[in-house]
C-alpha atoms as a PDB file:
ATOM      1  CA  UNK A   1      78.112 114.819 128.497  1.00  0.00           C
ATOM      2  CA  UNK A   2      79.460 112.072 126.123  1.00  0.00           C
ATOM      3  CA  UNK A   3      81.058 113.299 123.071  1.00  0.00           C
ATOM      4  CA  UNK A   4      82.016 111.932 119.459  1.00  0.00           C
ATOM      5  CA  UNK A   5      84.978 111.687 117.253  1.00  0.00           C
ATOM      6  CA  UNK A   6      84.732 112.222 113.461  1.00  0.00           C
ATOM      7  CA  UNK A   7      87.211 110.936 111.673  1.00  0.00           C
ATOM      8  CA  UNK A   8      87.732 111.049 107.518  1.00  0.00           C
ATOM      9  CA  UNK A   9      88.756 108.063 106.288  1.00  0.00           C
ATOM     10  CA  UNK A  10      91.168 107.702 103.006  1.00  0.00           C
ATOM     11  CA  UNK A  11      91.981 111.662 103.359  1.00  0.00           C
ATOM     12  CA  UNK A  12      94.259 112.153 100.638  1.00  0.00           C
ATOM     13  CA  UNK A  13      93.074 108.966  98.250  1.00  0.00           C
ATOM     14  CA  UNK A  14      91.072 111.879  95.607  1.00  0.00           C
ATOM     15  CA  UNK A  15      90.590 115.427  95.864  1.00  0.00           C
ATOM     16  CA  UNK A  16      87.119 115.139  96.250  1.00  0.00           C
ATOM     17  CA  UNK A  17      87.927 113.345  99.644  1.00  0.00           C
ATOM     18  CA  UNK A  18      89.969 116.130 100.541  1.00  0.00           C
ATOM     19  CA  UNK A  19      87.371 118.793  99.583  1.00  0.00           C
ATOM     20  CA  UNK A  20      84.887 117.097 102.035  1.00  0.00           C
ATOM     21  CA  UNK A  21      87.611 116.998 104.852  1.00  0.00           C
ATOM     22  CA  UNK A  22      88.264 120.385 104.350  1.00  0.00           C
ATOM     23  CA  UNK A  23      84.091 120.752 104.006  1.00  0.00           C
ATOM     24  CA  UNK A  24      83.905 119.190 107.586  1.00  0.00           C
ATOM     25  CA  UNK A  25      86.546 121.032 109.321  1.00  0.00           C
ATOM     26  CA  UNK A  26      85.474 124.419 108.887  1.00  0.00           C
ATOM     27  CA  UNK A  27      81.792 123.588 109.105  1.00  0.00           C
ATOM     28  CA  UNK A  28      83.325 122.505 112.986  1.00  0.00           C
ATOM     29  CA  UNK A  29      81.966 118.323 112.579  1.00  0.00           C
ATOM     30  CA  UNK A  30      85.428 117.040 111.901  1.00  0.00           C
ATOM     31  CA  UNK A  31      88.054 116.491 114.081  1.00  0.00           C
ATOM     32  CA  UNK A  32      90.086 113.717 112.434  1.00  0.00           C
ATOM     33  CA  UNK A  33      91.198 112.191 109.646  1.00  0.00           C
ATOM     34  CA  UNK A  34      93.303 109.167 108.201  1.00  0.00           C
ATOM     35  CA  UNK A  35      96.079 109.994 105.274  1.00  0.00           C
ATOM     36  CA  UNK A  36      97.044 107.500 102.685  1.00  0.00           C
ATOM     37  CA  UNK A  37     100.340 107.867 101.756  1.00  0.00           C
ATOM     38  CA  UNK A  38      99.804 106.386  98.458  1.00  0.00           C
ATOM     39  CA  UNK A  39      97.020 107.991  97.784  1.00  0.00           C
ATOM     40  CA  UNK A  40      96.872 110.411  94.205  1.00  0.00           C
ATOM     41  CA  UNK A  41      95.858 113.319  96.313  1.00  0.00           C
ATOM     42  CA  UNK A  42      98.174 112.555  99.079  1.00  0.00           C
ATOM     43  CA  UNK A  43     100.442 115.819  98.621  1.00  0.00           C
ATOM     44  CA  UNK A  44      97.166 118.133  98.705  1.00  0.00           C
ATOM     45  CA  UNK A  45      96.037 116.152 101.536  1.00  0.00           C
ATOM     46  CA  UNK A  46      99.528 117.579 103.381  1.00  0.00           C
ATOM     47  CA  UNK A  47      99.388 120.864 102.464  1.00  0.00           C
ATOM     48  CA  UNK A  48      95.280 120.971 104.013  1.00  0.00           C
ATOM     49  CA  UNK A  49      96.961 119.326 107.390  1.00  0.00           C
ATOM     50  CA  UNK A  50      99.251 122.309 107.335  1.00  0.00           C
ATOM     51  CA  UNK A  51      96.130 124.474 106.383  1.00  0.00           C
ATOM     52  CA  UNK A  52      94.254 123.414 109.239  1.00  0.00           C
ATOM     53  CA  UNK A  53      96.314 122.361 112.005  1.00  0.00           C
ATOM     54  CA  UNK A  54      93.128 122.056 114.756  1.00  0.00           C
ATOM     55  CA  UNK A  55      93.045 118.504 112.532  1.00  0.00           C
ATOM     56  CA  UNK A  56      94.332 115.623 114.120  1.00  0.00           C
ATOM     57  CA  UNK A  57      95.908 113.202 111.296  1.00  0.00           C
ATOM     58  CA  UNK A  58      96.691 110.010 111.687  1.00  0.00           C
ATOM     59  CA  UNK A  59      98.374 107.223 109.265  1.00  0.00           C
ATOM     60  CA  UNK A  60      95.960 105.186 106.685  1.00  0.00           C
ATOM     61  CA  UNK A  61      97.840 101.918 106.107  1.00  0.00           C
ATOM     62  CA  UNK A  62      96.950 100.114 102.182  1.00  0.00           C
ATOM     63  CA  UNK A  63      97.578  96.978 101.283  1.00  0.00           C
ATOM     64  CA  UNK A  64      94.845  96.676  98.877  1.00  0.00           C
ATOM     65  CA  UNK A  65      93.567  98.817  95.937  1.00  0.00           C
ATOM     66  CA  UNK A  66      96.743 101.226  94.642  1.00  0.00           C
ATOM     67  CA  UNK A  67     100.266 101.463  94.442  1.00  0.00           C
ATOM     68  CA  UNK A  68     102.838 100.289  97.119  1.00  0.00           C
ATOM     69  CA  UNK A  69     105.732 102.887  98.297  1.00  0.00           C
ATOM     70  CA  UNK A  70     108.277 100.145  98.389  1.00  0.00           C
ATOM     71  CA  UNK A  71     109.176  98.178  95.477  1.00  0.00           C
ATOM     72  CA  UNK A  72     107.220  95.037  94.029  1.00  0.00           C
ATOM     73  CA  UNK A  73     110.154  92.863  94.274  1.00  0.00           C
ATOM     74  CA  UNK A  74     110.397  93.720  98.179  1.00  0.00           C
ATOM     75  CA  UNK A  75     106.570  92.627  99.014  1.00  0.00           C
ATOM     76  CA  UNK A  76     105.782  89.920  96.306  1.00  0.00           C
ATOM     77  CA  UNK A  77     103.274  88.531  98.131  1.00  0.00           C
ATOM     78  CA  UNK A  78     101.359  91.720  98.302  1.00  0.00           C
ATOM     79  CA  UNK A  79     101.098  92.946  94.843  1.00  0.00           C
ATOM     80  CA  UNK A  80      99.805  91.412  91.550  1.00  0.00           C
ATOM     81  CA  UNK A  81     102.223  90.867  88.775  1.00  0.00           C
ATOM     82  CA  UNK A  82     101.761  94.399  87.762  1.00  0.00           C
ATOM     83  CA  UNK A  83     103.013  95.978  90.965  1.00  0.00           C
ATOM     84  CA  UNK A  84     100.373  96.993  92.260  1.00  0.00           C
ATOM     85  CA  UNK A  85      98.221  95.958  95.686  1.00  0.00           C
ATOM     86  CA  UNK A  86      95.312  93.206  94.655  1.00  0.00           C
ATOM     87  CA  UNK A  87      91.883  95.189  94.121  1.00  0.00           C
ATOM     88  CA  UNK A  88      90.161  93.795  97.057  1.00  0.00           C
ATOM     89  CA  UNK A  89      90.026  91.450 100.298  1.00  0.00           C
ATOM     90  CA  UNK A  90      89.132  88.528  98.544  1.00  0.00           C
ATOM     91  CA  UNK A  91      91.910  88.481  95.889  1.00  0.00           C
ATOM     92  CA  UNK A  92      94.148  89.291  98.412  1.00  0.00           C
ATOM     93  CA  UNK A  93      93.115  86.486 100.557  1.00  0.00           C
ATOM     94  CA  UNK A  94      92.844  84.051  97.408  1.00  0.00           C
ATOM     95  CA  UNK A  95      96.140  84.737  96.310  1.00  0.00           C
ATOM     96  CA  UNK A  96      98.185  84.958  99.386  1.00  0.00           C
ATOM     97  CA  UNK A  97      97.724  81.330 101.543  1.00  0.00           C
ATOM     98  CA  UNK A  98      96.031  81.598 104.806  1.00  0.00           C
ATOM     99  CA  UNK A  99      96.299  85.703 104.968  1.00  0.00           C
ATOM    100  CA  UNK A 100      95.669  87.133 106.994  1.00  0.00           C
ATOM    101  CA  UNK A 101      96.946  84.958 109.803  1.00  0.00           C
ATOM    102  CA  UNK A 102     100.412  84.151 108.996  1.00  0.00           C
ATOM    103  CA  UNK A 103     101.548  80.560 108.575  1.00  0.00           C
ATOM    104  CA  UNK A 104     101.746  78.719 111.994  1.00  0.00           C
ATOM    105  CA  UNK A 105      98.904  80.867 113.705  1.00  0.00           C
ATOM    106  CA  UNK A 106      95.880  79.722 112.186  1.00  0.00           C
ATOM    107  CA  UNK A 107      92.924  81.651 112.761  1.00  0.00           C
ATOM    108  CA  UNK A 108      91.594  83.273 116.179  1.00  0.00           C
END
């Protein structure tokens, strides 16, 4: 018998995100889930993975769309001139030469 994974994407990102995490867990459909650590609901988010431990959690990495952990003056090339991540793909890839293959690499 094959079997699927669920997993939750940007658990942790709003509360309503979290609500339907915690939805899917205890209606038994979710297994897994991805926390942002920058995300505004982040610290609910922790306190439902210690809620619900049957929920396997694994780490959400952000570079676009919110607020870095480290300072903007450690990752210039990631963040606007307000600090904070560009607000999609494209600006990202507009503003930061050749991303997202690093310089010497070109593209696959």
């Amino acid at each position: 018998m094959k079997q699927i994974i669920l997993n939750a994407d940007d658990f942790g990102r709003h509360k309503c995100i979290n609500d339907a995490v915690v939805n899917g867990v205890t209606q038994g459909c979710l297994r897994s889930a991805s926390l942002m650590a920058v995300g505004p609901a982040f610290d609910e988010a922790v306190r439902i993975c210690k809620q619900y431990p049957e929920l396997g959690t694994g780490l959400h990495l952000t570079l676009i769309d919110g607020h870095p952990i480290l300072p903007a003056d450690e990752i210039p090339s990631l963040v606007t001139n307000t600090g904070c991540f560009y607000a999609d793909h494209n600006c990202l890839s507009q503003a930061v030469p050749g991303w997202p293959y690093p310089a010497g690499r070109g593209t696959p």
